[in-house]
Protein backbone atom coordinates (compact mmCIF):
# COMPACT_ATOMS: atom_id res chain seq x y z
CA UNK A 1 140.53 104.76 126.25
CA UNK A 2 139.70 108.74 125.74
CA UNK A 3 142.13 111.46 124.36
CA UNK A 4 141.23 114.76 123.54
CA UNK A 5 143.88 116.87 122.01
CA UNK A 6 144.65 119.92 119.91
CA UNK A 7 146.70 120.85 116.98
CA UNK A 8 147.00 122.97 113.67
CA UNK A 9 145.72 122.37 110.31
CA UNK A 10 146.91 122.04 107.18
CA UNK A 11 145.05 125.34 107.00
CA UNK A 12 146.54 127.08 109.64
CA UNK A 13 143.41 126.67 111.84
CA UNK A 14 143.71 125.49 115.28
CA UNK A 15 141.78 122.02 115.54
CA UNK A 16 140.58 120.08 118.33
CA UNK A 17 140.16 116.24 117.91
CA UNK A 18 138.95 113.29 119.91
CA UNK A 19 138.96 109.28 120.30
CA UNK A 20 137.27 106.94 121.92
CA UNK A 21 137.18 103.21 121.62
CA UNK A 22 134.61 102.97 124.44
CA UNK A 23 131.61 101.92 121.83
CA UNK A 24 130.42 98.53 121.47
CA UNK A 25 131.55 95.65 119.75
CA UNK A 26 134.78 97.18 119.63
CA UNK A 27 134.02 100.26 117.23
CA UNK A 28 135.59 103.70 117.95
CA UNK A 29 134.14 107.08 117.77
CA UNK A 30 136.66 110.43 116.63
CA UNK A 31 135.75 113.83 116.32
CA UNK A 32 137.40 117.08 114.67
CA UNK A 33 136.34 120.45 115.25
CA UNK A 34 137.55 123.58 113.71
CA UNK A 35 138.44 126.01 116.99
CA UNK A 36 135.59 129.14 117.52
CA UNK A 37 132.67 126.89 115.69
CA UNK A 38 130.16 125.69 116.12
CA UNK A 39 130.12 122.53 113.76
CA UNK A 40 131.64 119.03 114.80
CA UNK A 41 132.70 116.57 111.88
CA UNK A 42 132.37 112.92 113.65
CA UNK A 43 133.00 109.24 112.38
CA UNK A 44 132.17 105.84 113.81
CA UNK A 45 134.58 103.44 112.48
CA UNK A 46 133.36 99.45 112.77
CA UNK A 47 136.72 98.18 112.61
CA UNK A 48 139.57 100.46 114.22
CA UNK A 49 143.23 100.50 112.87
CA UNK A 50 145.48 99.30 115.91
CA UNK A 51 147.36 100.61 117.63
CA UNK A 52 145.51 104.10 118.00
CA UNK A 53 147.69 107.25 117.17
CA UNK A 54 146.82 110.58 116.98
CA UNK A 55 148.08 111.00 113.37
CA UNK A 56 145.61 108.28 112.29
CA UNK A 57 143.08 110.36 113.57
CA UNK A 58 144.31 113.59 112.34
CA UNK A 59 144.63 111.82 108.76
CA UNK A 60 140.88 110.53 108.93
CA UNK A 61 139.69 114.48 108.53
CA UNK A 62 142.61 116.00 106.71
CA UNK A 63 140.28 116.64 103.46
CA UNK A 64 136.25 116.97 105.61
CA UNK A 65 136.84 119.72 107.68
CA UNK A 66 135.84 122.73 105.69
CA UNK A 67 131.92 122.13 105.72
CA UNK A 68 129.63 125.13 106.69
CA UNK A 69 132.17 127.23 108.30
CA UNK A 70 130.43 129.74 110.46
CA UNK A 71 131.48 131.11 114.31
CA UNK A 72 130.47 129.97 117.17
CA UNK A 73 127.57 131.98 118.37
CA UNK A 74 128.73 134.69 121.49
């Protein structure tokens, strides 16, 4: 399963997220990224919580998102 989805931060900043439990041996792979940069914060997690929700995810980079904040290049 994939799902890609968007929401706003605690910040006020528009953040885009993804899952996917399409890694081996049953591992999943989710993704925030701060809209307009360039910077993607990722995590690989070995043993999933169950069922997936997007909240879980959310909650995984509620406090890692504020790392080398810069725009995307135009």
């Amino acid at each position: 399963m994939q799902d890609e989805w968007t929401n706003v931060g605690r910040g006020g900043q528009l953040m885009k997220f993804t899952y996917s439990d399409e890694l081996p041996e049953g591992k999943v792979f989710l993704t925030a990224q701060i809209a307009g940069h360039e910077v993607v914060c990722s995590v690989i997690l070995p043993q999933p919580e169950l069922p997936f929700s997007r909240e879980g995810v959310e909650s995984h980079f509620e406090h890692g998102t504020d790392f080398g904040l810069r725009p995307r290049a135009k």
